[in-house]
C-alpha atoms as a PDB file:
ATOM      1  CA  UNK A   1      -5.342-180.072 233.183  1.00  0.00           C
ATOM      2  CA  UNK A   2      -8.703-180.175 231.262  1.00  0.00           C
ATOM      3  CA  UNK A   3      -7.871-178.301 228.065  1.00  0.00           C
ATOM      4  CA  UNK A   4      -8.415-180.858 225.239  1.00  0.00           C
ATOM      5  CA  UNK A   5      -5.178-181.349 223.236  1.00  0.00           C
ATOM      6  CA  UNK A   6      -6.207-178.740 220.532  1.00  0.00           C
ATOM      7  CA  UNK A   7      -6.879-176.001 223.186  1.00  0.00           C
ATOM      8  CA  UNK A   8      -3.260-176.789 225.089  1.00  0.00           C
ATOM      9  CA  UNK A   9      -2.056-176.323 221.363  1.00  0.00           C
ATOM     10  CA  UNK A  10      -3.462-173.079 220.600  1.00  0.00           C
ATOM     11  CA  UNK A  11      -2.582-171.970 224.119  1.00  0.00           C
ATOM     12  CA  UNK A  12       0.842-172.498 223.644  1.00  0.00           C
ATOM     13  CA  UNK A  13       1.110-170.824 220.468  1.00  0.00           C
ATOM     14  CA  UNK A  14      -0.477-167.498 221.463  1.00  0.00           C
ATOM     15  CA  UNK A  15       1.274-167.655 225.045  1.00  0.00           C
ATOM     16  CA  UNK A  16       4.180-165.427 223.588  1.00  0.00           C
ATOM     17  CA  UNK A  17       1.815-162.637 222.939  1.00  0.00           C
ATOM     18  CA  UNK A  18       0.170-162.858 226.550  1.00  0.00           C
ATOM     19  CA  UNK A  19       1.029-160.553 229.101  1.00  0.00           C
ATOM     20  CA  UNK A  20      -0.618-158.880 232.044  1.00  0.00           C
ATOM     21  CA  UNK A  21      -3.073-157.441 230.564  1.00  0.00           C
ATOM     22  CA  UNK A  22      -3.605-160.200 227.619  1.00  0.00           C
ATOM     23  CA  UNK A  23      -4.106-163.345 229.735  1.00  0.00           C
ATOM     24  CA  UNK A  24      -6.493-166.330 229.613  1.00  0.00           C
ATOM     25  CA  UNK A  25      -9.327-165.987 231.900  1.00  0.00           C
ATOM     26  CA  UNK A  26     -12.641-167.632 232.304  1.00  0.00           C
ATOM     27  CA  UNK A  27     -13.673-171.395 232.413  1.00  0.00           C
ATOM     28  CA  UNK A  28     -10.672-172.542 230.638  1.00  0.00           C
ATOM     29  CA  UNK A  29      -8.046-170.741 233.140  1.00  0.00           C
ATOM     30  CA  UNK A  30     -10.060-172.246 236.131  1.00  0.00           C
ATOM     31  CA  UNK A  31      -9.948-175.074 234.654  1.00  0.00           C
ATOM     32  CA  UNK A  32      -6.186-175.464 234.164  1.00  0.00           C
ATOM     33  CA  UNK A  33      -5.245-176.734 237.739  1.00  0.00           C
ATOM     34  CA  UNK A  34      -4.667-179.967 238.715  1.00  0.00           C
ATOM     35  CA  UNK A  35      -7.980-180.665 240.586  1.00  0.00           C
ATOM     36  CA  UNK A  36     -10.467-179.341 237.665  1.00  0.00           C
ATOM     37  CA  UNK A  37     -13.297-181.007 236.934  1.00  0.00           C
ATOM     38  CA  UNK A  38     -14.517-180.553 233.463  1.00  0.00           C
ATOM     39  CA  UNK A  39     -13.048-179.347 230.345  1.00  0.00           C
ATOM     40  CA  UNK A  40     -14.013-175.561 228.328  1.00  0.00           C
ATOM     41  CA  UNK A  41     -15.732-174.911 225.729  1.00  0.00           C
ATOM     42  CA  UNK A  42     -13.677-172.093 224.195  1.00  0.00           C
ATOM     43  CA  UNK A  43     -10.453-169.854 225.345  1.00  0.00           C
ATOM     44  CA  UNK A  44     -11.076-166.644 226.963  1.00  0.00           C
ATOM     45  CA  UNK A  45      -8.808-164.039 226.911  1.00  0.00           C
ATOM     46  CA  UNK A  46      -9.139-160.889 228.920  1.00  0.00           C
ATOM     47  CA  UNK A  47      -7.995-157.364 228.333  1.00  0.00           C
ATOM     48  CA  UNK A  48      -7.639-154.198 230.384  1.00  0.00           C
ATOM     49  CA  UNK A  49      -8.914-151.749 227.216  1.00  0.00           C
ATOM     50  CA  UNK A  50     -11.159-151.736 223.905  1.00  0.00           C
ATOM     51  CA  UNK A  51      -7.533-151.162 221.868  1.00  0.00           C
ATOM     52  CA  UNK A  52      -6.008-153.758 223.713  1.00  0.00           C
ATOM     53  CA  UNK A  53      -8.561-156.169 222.766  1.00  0.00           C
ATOM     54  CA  UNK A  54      -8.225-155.238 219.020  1.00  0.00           C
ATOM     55  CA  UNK A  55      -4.839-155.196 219.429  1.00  0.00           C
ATOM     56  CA  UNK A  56      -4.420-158.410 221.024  1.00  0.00           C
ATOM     57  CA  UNK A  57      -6.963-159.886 218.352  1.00  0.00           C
ATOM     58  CA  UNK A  58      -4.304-158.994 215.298  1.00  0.00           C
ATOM     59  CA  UNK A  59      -1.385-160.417 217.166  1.00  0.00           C
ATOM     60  CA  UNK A  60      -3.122-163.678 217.681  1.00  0.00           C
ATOM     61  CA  UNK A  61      -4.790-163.770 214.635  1.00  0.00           C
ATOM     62  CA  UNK A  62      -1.811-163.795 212.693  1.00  0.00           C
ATOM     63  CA  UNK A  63      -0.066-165.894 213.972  1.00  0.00           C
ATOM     64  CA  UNK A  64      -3.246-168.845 213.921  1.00  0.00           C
ATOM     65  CA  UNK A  65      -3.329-167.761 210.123  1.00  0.00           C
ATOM     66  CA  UNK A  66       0.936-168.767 210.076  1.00  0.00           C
ATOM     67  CA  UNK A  67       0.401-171.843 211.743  1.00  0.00           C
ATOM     68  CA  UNK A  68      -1.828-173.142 209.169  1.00  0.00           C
ATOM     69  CA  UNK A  69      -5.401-172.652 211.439  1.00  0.00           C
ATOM     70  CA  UNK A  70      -8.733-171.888 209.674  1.00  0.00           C
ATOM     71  CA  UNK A  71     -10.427-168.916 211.553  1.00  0.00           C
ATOM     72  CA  UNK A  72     -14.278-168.087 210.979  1.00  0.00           C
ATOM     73  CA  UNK A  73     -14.833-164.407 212.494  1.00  0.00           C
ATOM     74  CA  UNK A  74     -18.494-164.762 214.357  1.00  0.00           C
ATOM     75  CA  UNK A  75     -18.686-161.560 215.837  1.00  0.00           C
ATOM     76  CA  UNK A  76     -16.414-158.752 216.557  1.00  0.00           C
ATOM     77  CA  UNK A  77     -17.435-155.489 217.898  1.00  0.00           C
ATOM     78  CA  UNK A  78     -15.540-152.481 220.185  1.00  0.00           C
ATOM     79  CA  UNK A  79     -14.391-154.721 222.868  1.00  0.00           C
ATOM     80  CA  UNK A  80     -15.464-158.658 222.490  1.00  0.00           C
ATOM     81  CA  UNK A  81     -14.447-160.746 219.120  1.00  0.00           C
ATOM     82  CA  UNK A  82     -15.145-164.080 218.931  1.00  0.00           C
ATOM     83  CA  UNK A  83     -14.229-166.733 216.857  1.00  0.00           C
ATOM     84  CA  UNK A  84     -13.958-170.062 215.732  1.00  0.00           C
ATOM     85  CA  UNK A  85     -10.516-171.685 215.280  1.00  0.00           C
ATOM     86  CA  UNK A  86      -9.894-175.249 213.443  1.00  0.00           C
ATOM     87  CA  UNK A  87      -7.665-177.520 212.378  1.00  0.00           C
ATOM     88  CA  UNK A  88      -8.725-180.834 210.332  1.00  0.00           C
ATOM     89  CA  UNK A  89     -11.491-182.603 212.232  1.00  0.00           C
ATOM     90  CA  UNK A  90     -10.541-180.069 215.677  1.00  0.00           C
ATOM     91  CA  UNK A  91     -12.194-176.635 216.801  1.00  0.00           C
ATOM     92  CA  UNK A  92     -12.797-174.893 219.156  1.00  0.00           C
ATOM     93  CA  UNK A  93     -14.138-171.155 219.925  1.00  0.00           C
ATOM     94  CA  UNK A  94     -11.639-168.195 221.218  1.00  0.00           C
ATOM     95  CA  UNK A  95     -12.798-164.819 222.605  1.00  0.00           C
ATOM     96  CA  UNK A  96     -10.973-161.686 223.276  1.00  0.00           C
ATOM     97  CA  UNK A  97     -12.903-159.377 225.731  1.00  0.00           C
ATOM     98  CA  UNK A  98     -12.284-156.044 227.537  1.00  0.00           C
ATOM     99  CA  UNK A  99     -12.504-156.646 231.580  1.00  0.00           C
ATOM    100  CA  UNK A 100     -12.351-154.285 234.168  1.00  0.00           C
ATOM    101  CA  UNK A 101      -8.595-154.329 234.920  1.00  0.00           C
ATOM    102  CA  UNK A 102      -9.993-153.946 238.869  1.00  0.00           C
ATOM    103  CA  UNK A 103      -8.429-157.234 240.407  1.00  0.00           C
ATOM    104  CA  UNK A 104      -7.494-158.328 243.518  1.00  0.00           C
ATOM    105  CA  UNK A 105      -4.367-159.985 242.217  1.00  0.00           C
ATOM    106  CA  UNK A 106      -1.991-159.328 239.257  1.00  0.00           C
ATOM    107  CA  UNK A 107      -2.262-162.029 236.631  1.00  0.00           C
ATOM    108  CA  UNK A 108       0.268-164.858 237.070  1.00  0.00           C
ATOM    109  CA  UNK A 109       2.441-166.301 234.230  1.00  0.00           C
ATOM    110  CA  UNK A 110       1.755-169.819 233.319  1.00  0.00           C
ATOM    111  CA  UNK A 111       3.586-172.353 231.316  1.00  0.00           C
ATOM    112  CA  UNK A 112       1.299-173.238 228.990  1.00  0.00           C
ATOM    113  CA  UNK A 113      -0.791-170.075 228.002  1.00  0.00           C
ATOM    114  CA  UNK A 114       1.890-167.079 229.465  1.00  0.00           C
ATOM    115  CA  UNK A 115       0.014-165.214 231.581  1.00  0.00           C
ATOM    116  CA  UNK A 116      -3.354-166.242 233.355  1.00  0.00           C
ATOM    117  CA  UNK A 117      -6.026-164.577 235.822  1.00  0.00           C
ATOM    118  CA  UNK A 118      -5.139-164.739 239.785  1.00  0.00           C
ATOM    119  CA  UNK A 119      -7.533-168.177 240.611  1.00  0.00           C
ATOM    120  CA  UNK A 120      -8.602-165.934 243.585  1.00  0.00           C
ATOM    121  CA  UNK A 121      -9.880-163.229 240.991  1.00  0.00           C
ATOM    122  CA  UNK A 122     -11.163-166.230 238.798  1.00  0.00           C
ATOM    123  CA  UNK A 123     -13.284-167.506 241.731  1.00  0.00           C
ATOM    124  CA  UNK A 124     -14.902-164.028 242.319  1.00  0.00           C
ATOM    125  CA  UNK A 125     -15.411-163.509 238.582  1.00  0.00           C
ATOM    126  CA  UNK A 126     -17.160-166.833 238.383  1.00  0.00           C
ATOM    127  CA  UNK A 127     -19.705-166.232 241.315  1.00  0.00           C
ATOM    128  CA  UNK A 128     -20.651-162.663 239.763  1.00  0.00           C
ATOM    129  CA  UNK A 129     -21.014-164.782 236.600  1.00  0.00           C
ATOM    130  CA  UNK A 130     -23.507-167.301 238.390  1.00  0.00           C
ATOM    131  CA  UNK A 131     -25.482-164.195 240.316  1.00  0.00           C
ATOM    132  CA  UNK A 132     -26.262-162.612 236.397  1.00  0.00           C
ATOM    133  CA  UNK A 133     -27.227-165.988 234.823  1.00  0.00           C
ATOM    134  CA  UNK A 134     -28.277-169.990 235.352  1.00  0.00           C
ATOM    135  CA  UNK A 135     -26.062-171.960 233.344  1.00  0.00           C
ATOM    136  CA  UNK A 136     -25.311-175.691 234.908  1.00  0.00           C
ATOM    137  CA  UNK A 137     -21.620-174.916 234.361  1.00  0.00           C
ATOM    138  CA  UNK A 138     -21.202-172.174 236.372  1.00  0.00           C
ATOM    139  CA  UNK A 139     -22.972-174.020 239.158  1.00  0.00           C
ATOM    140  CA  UNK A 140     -20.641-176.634 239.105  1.00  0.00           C
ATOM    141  CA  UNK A 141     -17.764-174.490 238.995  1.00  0.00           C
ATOM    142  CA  UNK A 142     -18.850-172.021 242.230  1.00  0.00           C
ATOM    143  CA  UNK A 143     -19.504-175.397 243.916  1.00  0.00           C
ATOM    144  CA  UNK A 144     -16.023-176.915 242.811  1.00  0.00           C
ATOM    145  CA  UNK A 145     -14.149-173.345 244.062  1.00  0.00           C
ATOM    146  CA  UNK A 146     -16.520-173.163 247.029  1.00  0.00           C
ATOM    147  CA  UNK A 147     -14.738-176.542 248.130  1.00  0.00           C
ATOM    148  CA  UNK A 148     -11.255-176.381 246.617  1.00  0.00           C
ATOM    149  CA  UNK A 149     -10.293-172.534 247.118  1.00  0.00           C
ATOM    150  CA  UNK A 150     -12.118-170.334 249.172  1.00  0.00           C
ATOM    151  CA  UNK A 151     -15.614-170.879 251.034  1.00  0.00           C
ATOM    152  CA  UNK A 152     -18.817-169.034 248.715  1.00  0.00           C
ATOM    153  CA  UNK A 153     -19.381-166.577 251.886  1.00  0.00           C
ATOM    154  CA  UNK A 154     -15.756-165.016 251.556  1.00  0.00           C
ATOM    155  CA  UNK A 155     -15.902-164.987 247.356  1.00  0.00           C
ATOM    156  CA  UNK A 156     -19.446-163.342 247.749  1.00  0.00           C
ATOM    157  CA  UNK A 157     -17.799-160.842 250.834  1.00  0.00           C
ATOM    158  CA  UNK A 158     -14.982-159.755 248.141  1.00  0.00           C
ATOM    159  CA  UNK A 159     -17.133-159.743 244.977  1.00  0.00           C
ATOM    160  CA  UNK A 160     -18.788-156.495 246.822  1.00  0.00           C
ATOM    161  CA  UNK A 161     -15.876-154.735 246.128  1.00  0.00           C
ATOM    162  CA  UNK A 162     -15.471-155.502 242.353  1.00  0.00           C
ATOM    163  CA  UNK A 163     -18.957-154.743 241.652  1.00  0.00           C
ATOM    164  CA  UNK A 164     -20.058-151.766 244.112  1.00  0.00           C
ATOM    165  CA  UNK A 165     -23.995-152.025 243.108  1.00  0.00           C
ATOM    166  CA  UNK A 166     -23.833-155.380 244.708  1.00  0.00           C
ATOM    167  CA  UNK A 167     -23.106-156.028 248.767  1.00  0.00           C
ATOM    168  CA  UNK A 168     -22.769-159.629 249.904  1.00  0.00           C
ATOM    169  CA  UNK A 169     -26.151-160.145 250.494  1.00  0.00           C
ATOM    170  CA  UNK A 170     -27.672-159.007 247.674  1.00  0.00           C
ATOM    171  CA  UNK A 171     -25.324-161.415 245.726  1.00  0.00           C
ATOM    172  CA  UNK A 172     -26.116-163.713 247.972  1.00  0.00           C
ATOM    173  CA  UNK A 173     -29.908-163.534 247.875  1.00  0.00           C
ATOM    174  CA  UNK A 174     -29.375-163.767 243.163  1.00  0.00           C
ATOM    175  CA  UNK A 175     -27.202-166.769 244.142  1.00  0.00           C
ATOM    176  CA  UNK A 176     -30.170-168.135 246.133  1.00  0.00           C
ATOM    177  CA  UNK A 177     -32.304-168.036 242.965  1.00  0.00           C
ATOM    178  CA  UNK A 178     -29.923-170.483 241.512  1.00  0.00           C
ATOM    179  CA  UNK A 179     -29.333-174.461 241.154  1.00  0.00           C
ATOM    180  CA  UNK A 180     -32.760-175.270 239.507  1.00  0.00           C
ATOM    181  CA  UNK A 181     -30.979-177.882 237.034  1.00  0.00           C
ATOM    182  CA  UNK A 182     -32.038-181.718 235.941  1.00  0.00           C
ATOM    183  CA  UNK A 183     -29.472-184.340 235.402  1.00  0.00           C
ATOM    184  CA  UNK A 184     -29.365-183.874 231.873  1.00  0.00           C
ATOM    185  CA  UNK A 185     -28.265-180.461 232.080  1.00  0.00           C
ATOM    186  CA  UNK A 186     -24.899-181.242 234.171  1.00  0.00           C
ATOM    187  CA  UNK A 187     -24.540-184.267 231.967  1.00  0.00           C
ATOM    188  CA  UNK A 188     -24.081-182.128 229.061  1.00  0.00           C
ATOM    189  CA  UNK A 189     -21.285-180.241 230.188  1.00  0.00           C
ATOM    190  CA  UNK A 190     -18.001-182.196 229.256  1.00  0.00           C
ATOM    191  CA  UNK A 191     -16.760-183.565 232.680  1.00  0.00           C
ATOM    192  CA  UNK A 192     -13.924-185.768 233.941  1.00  0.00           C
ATOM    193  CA  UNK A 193     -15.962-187.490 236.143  1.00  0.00           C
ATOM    194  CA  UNK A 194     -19.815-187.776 236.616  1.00  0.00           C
ATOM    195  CA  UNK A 195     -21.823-185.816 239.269  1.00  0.00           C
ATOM    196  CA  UNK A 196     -24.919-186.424 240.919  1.00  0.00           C
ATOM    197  CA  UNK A 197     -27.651-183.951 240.772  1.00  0.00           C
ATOM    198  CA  UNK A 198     -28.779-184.749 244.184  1.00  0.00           C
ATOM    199  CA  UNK A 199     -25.190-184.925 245.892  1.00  0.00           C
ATOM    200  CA  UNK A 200     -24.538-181.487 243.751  1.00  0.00           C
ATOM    201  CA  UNK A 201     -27.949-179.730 245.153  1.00  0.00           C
ATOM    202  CA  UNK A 202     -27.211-181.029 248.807  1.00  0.00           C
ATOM    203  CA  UNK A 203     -23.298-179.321 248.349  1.00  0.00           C
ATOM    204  CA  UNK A 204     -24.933-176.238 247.164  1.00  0.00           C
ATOM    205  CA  UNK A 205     -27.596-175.730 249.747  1.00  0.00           C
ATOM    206  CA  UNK A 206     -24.859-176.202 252.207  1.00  0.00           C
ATOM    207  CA  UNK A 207     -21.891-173.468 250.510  1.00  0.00           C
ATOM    208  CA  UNK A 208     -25.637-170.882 250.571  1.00  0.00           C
ATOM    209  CA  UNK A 209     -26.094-171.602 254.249  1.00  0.00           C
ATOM    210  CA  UNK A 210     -22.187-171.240 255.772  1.00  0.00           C
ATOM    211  CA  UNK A 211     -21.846-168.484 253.169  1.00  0.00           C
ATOM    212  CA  UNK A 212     -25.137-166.646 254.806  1.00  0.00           C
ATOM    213  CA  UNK A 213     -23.576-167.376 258.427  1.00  0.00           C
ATOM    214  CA  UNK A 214     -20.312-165.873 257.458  1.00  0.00           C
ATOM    215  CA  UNK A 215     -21.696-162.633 255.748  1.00  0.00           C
ATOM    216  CA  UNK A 216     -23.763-161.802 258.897  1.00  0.00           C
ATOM    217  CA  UNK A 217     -20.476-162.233 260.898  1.00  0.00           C
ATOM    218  CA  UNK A 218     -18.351-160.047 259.478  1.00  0.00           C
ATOM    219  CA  UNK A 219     -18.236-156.288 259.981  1.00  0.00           C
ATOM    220  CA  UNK A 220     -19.801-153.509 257.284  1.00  0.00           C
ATOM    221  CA  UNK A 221     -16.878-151.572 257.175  1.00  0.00           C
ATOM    222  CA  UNK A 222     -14.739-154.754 255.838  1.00  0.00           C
ATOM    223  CA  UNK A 223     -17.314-155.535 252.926  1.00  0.00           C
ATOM    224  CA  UNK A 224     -15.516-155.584 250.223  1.00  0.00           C
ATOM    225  CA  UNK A 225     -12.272-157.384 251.289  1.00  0.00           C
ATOM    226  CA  UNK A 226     -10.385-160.205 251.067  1.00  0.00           C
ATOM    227  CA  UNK A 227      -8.942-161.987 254.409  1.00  0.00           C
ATOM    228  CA  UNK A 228      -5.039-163.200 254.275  1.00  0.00           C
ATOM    229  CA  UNK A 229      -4.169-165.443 256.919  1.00  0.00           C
ATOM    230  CA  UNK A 230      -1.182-163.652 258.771  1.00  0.00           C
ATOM    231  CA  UNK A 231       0.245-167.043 259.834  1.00  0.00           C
ATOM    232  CA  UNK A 232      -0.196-169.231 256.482  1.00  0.00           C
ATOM    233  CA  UNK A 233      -0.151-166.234 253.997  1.00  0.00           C
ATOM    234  CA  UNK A 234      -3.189-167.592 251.897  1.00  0.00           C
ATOM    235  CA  UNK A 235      -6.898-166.143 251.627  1.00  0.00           C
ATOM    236  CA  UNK A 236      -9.377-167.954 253.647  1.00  0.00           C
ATOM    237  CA  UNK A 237     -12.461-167.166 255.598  1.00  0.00           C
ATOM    238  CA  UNK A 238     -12.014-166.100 258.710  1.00  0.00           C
ATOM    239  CA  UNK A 239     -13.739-167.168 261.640  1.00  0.00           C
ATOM    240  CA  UNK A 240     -14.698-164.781 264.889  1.00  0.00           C
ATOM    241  CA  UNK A 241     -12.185-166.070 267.061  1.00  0.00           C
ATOM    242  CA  UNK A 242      -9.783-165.313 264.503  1.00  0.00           C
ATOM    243  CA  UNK A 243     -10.662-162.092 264.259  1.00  0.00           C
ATOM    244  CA  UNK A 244     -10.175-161.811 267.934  1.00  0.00           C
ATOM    245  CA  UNK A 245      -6.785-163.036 267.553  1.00  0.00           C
ATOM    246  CA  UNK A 246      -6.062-160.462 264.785  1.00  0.00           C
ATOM    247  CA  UNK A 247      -4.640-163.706 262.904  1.00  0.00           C
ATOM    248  CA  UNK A 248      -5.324-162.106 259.233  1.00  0.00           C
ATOM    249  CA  UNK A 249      -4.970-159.003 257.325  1.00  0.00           C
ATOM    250  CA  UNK A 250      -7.337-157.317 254.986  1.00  0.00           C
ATOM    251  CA  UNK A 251      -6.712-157.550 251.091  1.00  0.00           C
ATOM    252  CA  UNK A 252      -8.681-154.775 248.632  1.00  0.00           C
ATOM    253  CA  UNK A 253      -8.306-154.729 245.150  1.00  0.00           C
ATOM    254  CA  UNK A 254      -7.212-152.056 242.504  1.00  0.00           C
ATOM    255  CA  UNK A 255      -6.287-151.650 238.997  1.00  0.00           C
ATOM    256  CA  UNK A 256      -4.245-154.482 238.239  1.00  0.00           C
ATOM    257  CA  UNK A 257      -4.383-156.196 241.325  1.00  0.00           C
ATOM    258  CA  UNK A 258      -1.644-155.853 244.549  1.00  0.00           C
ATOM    259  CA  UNK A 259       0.097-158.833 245.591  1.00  0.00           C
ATOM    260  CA  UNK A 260       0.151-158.593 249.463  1.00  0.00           C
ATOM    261  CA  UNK A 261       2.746-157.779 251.945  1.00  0.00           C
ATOM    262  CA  UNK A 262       2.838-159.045 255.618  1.00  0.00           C
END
């Protein structure tokens, strides 16, 4: 659970205002499970509307002013504040942003910040994040979720359907164009372990290639979709025997998310 100690704090203060359409999202929420790999640089916190966001902003602000925080306002416009949050020698940044409330999932509560994205919606949000710009830590994350929750051919398949100007090859093809880092550049980020450029690169040019042989196997008309294995009731990426065997179901998202019935 990489959230330094100052982060879990302020994410268990502001988990009482959280709710479906307040929740943590972004690096830090990925970052919460068990198996994470490196530690945030600020709390995000998503929101289904401009008002919500402002909203959501006041809530939380006042109660970081009760609790004795010092917060320095570095930008706030119609749908994104930002700002930085300390506490003697600790900071760190929080953001409030509006989202598309399009999900695959509904957000899930959590114990420590109330209510956080789906990690299935994370994973897609994070690949659309890597396909619009090169940053080392989205790299590493896409190539952490790649191996941990669902194969990059089957995040890039259902990423199509949360951004329709995009089909899984096209994302594809801007993922391609990715991965051009040195060593210094993933040694920056603030990890619990160290990583190899190399071994990283090699793991990457891999998750590209089974995620290009995947894409071309699976049908147009299902572009868009995630795949929910029938007989263990999780998302994975299905193979063509399986689909042969009729051994999944297809999952679409909408507003708010659907949580799936077999």
């Amino acid at each position: 659970m990489p959230l330094t100690k100052f982060q879990t704090q302020i994410a268990r203060l502001l988990s009482k205002n959280r709710s479906e359409d307040s929740h943590l999202a972004g690096g830090a929420a990925i970052h919460l499970e068990s198996q994470s790999i490196r530690f945030s640089n600020d709390l995000d916190y998503f929101h289904d509307s401009d008002a919500r966001v402002a909203k959501s902003f006041e809530q939380d602000h006042e109660l970081l002013i009760e609790h004795k925080y010092e917060i320095e306002i570095e930008l706030r416009q119609p749908g994104y504040i930002r700002v930085s949050a300390s506490k003697g020698a600790d900071s760190t940044k929080i953001e409030w942003a509006h989202d598309t409330a399009w999900r695959f999932m509904p957000a899930v509560a959590d114990p420590i910040c109330g209510f956080r994205l789906h990690p299935i919606d994370l994973a897609i949000n994070k690949v659309l994040a890597l396909a619009g710009r090169n940053e080392a830590r989205d790299y590493l994350d896409v190539i952490h979720l790649h191996k941990n929750l669902l194969p990059l051919g089957a995040l890039c398949w259902a990423a199509a359907g949360k951004d329709p100007g995009l089909n899984p090859r096209s994302l594809l093809e801007l993922l391609k164009r990715r991965g051009k880092f040195r060593q210094e550049d993933i040694d920056r980020l603030q990890l619990k372990n160290k990583f190899d450029i190399q071994v990283l690169k090699s793991q990457w040019l891999e998750a590209v290639e089974q995620a290009e042989a995947f894409i071309q196997s699976r049908p147009a008309e299902e572009v868009g979709c995630l795949y929910l294995s029938i007989k263990t009731k999780e998302f994975y990426a299905p193979t063509s025997s399986d689909r042969i065997k009729k051994d999944y179901q297809l999952h679409f998202g909408r507003p708010g998310g659907l949580i799936p019935l077999i």
